[in-house]
PDB file of N, CA and C in Angstrom:
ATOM      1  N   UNK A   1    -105.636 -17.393 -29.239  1.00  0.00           N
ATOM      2  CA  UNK A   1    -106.360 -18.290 -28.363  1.00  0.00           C
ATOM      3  C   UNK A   1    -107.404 -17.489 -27.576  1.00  0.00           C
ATOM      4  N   UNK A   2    -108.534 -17.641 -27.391  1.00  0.00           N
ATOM      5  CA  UNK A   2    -109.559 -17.385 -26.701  1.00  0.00           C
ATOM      6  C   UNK A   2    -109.798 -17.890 -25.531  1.00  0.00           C
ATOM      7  N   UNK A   3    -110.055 -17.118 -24.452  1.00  0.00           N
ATOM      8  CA  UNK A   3    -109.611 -17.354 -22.750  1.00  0.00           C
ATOM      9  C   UNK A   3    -111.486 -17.606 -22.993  1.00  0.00           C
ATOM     10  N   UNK A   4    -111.375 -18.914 -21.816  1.00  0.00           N
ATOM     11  CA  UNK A   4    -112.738 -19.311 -21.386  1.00  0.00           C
ATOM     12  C   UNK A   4    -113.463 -18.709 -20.159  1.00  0.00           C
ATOM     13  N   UNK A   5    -112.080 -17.653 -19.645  1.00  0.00           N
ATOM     14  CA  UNK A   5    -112.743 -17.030 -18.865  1.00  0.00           C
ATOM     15  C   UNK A   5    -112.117 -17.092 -17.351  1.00  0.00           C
ATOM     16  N   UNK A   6    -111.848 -16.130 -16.603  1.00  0.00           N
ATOM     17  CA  UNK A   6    -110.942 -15.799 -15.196  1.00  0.00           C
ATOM     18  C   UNK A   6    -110.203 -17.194 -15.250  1.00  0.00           C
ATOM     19  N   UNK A   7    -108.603 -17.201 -15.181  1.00  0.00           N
ATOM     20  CA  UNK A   7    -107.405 -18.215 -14.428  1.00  0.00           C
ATOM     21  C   UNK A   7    -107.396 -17.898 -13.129  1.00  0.00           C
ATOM     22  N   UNK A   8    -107.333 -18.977 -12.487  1.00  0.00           N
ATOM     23  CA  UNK A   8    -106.493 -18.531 -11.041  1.00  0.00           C
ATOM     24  C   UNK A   8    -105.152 -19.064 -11.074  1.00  0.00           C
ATOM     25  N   UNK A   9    -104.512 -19.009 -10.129  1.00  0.00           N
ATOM     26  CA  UNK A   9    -105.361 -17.138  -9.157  1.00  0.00           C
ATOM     27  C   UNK A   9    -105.393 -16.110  -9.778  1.00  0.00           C
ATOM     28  N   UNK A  10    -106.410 -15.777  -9.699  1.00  0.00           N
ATOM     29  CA  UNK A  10    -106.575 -14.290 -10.270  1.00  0.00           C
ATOM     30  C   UNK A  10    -106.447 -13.397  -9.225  1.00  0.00           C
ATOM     31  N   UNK A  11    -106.136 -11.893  -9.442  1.00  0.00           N
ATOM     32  CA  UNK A  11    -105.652 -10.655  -8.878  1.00  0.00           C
ATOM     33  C   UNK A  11    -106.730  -9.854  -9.497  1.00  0.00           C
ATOM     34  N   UNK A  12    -107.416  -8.926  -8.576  1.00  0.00           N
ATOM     35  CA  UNK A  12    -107.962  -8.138  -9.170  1.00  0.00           C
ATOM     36  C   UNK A  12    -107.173  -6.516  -8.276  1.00  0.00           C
ATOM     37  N   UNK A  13    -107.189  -5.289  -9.038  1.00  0.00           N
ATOM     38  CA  UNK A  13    -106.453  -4.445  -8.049  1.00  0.00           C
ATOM     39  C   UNK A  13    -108.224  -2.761  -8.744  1.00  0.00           C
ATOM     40  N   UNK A  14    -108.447  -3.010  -7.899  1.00  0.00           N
ATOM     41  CA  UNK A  14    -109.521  -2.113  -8.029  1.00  0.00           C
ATOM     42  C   UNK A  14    -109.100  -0.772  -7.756  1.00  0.00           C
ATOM     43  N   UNK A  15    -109.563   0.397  -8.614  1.00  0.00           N
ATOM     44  CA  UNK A  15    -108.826   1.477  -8.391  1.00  0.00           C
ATOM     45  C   UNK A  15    -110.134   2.440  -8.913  1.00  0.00           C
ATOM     46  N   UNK A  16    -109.523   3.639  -8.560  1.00  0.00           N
ATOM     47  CA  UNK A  16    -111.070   4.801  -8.737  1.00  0.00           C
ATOM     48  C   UNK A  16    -110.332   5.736 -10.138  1.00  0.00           C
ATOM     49  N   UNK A  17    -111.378   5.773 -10.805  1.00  0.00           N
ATOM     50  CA  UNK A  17    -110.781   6.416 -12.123  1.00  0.00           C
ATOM     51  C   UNK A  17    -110.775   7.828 -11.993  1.00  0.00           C
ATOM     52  N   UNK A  18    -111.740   8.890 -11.486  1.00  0.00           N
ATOM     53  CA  UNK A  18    -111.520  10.151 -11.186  1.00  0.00           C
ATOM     54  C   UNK A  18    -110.557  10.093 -10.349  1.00  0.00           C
ATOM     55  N   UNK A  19    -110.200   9.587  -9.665  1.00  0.00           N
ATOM     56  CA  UNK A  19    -108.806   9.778  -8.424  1.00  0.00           C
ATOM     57  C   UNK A  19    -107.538  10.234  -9.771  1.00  0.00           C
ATOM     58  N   UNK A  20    -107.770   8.970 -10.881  1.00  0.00           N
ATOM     59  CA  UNK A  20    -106.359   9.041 -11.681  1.00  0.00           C
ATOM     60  C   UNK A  20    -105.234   7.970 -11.125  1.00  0.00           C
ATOM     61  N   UNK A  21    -105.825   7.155 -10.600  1.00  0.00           N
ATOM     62  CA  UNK A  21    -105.215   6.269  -9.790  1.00  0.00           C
ATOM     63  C   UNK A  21    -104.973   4.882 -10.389  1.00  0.00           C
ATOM     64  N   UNK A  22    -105.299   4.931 -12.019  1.00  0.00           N
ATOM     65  CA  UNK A  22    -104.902   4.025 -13.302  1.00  0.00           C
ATOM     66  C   UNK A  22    -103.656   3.446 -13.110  1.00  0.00           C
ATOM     67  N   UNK A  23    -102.495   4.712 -12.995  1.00  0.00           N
ATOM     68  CA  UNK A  23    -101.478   4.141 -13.008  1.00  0.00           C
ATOM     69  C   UNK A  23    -100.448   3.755 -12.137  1.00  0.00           C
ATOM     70  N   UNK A  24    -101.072   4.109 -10.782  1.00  0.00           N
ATOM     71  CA  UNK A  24    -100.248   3.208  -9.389  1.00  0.00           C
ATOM     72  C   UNK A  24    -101.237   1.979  -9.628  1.00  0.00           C
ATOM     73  N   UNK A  25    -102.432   1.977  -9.784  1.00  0.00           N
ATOM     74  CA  UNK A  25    -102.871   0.258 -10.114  1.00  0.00           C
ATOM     75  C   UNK A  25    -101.944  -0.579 -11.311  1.00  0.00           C
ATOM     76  N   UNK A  26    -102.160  -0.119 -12.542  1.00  0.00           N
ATOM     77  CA  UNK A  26    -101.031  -0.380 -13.376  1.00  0.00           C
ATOM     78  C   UNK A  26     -99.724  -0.936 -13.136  1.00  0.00           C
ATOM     79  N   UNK A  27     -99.161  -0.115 -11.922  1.00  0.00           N
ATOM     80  CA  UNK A  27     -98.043  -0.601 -11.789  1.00  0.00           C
ATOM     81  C   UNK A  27     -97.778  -1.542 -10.613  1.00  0.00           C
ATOM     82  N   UNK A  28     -98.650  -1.665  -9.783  1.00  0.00           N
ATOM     83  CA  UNK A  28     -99.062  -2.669  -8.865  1.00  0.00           C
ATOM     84  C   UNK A  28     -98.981  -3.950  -9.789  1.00  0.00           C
ATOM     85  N   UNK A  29    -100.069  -3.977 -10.770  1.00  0.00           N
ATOM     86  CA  UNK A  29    -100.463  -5.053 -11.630  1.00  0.00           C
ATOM     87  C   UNK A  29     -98.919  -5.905 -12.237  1.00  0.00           C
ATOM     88  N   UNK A  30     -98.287  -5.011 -12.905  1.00  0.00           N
ATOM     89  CA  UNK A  30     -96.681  -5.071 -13.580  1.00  0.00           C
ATOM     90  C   UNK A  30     -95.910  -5.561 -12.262  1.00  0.00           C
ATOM     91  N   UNK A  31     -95.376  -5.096 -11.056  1.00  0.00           N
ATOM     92  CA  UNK A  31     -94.753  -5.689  -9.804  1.00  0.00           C
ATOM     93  C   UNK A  31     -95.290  -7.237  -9.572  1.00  0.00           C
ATOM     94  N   UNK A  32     -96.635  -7.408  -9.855  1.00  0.00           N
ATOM     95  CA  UNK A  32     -97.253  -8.735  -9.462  1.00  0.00           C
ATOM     96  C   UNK A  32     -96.580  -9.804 -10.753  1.00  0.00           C
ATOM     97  N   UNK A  33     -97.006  -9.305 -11.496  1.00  0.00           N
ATOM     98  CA  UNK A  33     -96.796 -10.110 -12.737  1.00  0.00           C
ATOM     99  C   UNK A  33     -95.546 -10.313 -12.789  1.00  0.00           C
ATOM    100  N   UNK A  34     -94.579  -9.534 -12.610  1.00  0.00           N
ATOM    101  CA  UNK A  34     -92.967  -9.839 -12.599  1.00  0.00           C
ATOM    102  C   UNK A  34     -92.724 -10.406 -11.578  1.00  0.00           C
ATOM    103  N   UNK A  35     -93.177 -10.744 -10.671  1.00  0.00           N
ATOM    104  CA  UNK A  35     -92.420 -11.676  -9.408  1.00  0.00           C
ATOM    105  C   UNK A  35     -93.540 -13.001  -9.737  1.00  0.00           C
ATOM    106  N   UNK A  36     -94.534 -13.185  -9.826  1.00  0.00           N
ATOM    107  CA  UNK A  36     -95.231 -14.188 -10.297  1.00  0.00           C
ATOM    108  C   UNK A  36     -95.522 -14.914 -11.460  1.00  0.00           C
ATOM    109  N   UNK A  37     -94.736 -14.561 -12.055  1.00  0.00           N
ATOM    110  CA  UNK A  37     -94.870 -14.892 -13.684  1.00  0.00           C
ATOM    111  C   UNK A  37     -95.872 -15.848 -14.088  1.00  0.00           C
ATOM    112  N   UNK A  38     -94.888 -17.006 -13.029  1.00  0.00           N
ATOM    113  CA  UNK A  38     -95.267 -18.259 -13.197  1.00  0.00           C
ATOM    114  C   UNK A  38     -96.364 -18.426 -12.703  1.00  0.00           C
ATOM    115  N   UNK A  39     -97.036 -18.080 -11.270  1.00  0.00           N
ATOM    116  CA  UNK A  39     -98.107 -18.557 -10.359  1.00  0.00           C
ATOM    117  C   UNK A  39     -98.948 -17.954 -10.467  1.00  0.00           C
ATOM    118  N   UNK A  40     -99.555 -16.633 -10.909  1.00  0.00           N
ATOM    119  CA  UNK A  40    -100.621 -16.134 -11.543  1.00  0.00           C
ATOM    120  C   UNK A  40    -100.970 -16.359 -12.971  1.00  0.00           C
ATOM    121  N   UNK A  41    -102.520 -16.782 -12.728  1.00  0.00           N
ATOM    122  CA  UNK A  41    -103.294 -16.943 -13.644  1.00  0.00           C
ATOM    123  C   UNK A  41    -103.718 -15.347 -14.432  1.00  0.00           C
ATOM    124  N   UNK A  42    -104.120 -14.427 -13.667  1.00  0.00           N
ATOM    125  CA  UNK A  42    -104.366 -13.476 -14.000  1.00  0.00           C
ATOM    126  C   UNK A  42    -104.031 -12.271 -13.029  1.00  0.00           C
ATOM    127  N   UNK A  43    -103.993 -11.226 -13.372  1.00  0.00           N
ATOM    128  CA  UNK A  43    -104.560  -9.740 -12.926  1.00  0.00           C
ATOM    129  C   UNK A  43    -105.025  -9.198 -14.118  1.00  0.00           C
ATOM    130  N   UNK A  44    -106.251  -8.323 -13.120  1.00  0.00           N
ATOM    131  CA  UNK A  44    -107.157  -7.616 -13.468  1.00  0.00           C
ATOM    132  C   UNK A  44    -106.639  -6.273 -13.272  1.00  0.00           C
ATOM    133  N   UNK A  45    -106.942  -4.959 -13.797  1.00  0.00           N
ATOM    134  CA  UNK A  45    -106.847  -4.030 -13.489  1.00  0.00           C
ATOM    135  C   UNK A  45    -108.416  -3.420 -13.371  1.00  0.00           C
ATOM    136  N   UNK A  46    -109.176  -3.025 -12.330  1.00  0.00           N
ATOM    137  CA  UNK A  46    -110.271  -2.986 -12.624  1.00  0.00           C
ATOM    138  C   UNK A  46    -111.224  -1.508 -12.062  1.00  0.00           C
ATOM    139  N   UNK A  47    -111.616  -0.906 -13.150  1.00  0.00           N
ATOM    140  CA  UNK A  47    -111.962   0.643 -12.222  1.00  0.00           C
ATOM    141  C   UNK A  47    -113.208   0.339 -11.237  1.00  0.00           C
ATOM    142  N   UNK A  48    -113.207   1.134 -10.664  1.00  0.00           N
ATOM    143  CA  UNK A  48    -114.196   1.291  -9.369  1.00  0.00           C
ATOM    144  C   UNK A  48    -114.863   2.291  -8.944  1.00  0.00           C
ATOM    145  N   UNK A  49    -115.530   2.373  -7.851  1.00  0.00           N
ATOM    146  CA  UNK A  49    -116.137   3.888  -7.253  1.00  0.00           C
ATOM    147  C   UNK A  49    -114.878   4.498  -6.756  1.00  0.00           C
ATOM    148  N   UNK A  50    -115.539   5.539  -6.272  1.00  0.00           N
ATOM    149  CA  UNK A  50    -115.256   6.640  -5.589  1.00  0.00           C
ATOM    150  C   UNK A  50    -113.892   6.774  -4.577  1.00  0.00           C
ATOM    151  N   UNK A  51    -112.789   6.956  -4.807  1.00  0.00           N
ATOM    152  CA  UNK A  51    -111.602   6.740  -3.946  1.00  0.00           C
ATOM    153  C   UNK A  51    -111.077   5.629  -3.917  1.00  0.00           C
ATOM    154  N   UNK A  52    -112.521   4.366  -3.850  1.00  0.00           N
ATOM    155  CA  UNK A  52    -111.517   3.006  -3.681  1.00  0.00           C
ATOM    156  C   UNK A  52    -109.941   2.756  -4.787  1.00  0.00           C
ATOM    157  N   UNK A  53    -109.230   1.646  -3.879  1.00  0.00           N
ATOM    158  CA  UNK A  53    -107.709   1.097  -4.140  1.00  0.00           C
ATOM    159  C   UNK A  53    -107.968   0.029  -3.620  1.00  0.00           C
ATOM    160  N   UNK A  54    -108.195  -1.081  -4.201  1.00  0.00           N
ATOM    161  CA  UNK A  54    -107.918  -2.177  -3.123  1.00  0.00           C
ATOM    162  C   UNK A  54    -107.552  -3.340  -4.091  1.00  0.00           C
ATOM    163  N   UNK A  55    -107.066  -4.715  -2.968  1.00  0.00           N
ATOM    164  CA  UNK A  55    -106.338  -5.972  -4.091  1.00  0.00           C
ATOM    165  C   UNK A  55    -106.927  -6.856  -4.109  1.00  0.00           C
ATOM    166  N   UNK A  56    -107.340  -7.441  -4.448  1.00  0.00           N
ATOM    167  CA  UNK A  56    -107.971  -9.053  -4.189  1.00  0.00           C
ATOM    168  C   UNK A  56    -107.063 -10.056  -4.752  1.00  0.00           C
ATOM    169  N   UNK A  57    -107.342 -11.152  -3.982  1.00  0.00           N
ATOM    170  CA  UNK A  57    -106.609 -12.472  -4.262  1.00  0.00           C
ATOM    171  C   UNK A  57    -107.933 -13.559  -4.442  1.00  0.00           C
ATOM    172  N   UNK A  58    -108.286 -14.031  -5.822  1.00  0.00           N
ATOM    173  CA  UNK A  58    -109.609 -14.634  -5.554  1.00  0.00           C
ATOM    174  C   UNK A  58    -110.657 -14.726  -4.723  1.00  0.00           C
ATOM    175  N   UNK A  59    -110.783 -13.486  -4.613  1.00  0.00           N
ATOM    176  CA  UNK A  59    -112.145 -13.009  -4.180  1.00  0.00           C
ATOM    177  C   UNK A  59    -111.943 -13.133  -2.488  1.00  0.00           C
ATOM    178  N   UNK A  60    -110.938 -12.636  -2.118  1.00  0.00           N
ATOM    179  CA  UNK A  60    -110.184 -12.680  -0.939  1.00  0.00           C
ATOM    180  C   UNK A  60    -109.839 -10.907  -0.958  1.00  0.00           C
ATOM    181  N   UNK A  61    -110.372 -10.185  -0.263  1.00  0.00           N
ATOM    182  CA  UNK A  61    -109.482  -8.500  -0.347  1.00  0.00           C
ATOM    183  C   UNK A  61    -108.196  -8.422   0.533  1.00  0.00           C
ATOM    184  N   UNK A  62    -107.046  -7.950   0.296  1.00  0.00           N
ATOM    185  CA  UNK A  62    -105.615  -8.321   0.613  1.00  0.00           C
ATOM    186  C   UNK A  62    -105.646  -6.607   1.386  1.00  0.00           C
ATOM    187  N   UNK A  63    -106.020  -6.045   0.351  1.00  0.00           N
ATOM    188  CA  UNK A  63    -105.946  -3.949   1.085  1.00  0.00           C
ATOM    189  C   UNK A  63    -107.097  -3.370   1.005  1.00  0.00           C
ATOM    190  N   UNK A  64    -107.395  -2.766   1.536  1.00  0.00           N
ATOM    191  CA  UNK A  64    -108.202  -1.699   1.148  1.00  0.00           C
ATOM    192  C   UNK A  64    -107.584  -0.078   1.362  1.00  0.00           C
ATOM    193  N   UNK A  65    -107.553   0.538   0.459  1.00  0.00           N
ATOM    194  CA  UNK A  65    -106.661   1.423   0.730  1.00  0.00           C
ATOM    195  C   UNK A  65    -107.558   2.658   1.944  1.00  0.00           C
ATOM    196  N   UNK A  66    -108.615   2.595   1.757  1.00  0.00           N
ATOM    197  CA  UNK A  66    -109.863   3.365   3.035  1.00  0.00           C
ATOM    198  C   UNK A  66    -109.517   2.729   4.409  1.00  0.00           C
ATOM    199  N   UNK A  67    -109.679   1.599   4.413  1.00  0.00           N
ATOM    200  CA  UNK A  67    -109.592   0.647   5.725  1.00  0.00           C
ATOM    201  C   UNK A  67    -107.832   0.951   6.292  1.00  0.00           C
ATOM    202  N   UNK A  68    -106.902   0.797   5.262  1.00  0.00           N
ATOM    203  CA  UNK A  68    -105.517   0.873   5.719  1.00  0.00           C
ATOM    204  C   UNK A  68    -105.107   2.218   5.800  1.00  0.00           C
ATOM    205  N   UNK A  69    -105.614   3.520   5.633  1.00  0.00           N
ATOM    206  CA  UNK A  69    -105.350   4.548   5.833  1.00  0.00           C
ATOM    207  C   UNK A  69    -104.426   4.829   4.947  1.00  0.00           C
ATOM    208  N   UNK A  70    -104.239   4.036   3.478  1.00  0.00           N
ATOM    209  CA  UNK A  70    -103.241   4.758   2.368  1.00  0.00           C
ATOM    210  C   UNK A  70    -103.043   3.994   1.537  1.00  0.00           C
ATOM    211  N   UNK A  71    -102.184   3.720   0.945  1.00  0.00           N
ATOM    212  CA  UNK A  71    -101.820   2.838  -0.605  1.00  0.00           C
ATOM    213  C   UNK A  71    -101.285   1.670   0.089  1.00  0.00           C
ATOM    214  N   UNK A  72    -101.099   0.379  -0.805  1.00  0.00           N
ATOM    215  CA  UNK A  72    -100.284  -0.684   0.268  1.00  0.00           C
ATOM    216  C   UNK A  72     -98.694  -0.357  -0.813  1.00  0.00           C
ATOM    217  N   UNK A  73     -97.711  -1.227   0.193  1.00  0.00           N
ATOM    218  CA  UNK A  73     -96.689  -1.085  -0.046  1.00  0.00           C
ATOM    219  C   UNK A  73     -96.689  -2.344  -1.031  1.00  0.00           C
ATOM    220  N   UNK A  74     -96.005  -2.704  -2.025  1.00  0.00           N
ATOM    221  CA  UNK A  74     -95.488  -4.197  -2.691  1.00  0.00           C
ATOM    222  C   UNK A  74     -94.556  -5.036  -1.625  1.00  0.00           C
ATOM    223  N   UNK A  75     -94.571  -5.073  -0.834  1.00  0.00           N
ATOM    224  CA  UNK A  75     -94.207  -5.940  -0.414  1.00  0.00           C
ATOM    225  C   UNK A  75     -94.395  -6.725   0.600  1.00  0.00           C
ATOM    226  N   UNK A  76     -95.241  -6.402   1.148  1.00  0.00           N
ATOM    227  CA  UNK A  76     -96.375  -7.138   2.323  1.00  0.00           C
ATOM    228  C   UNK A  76     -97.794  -7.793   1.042  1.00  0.00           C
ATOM    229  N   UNK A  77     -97.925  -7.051   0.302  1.00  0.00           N
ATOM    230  CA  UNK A  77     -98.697  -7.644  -0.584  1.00  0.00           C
ATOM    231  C   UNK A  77     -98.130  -8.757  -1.516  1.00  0.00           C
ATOM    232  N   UNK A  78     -97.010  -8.653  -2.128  1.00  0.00           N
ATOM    233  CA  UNK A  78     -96.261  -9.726  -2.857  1.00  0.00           C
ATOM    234  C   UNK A  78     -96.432 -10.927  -1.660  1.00  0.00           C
ATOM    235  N   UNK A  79     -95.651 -10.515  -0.493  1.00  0.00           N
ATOM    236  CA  UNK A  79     -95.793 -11.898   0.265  1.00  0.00           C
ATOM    237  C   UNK A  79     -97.149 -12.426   0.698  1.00  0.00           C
ATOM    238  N   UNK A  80     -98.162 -11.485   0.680  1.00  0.00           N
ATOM    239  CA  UNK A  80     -99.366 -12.191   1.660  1.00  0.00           C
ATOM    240  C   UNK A  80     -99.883 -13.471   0.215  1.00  0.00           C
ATOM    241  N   UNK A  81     -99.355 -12.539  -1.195  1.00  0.00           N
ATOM    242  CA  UNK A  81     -99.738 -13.547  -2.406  1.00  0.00           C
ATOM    243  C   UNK A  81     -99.196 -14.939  -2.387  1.00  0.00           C
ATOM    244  N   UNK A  82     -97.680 -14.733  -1.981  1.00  0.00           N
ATOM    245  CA  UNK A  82     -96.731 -15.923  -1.985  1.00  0.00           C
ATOM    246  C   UNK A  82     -96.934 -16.762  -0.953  1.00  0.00           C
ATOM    247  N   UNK A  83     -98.016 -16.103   0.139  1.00  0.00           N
ATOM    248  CA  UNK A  83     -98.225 -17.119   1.412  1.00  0.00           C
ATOM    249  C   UNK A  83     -99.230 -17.827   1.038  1.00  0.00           C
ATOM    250  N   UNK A  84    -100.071 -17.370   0.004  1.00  0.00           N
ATOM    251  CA  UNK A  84    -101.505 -17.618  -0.602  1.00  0.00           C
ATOM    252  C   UNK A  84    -101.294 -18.679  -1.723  1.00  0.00           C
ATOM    253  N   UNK A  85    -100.434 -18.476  -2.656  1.00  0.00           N
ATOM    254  CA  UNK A  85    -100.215 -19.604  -3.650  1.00  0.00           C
ATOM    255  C   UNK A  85     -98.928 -20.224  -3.681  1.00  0.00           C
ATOM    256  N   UNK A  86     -97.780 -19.970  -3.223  1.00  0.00           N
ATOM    257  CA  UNK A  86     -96.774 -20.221  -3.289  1.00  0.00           C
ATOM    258  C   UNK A  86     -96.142 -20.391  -2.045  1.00  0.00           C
ATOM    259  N   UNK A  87     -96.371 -20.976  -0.810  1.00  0.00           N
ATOM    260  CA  UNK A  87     -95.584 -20.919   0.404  1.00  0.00           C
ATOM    261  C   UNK A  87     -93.758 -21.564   0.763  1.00  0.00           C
ATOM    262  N   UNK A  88     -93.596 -22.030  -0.259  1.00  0.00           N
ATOM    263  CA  UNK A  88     -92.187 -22.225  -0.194  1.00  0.00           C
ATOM    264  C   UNK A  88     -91.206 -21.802  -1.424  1.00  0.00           C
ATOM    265  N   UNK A  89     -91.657 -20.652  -2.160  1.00  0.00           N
ATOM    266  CA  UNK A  89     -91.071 -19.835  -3.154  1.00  0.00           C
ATOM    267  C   UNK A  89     -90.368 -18.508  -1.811  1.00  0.00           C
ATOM    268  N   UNK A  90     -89.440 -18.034  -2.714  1.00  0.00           N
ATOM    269  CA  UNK A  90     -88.901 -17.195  -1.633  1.00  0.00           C
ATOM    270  C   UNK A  90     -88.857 -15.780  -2.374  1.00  0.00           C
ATOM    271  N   UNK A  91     -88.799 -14.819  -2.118  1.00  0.00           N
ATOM    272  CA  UNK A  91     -89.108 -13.529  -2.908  1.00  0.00           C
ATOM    273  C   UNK A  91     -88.167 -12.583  -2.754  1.00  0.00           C
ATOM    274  N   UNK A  92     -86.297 -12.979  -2.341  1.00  0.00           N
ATOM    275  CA  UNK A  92     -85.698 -12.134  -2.581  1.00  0.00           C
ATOM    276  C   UNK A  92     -85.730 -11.625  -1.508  1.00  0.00           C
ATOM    277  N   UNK A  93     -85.671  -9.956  -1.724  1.00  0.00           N
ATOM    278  CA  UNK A  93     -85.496  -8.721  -1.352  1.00  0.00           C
ATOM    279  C   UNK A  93     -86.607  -8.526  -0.637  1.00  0.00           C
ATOM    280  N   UNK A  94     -87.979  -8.671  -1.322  1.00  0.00           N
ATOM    281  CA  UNK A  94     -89.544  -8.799  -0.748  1.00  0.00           C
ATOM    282  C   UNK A  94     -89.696  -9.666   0.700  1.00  0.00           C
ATOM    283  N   UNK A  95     -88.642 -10.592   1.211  1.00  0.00           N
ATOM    284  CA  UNK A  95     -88.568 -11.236   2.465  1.00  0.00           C
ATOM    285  C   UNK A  95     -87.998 -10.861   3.510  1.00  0.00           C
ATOM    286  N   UNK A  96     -87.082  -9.583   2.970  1.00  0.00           N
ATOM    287  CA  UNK A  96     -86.230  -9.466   4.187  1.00  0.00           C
ATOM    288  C   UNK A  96     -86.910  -7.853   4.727  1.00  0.00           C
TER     289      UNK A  96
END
């Protein structure tokens, strides 16, 4: 099947390729997708400039890893998603 092009919600997780920072985005991407199975349309994994890390939620930025002074954790991010598309899904472990 041939995609017509971005689902929402889409996720984009922007990451800097000289950093080497492929695969904490990667696995950001995999954490999202396994707790959202159902409610994401997409993630993106998507390279970027220079140092950037950051998440978007349809064109909404969730982190910036410059602005936050480091990587985000999964689980302030899982929920700010679940407050974003899903507000009465509950996330476990990710809530408490």
């Amino acid at each position: 099947m041939i995609s017509s092009g971005p689902r929402s919600p889409r996720v984009e997780i922007h990451y800097c390729p000289a950093c080497r920072w492929v695969a904490r985005a990667a696995w950001m991407a995999q954490e999202l997708l396994t707790t959202f199975d159902d409610e994401l349309g997409e993630v993106a994994v998507v390279p970027a400039g220079t140092g950037i890390f950051e998440i978007w939620l349809d064109g909404v930025r969730l982190h910036s890893r410059h602005e936050a002074g480091g990587f985000p954790e999964t689980k302030p991010i899982k929920q700010m998603i679940r407050d974003a598309i899903a507000p009465d899904r509950e996330l476990g472990h990710s809530d408490r």
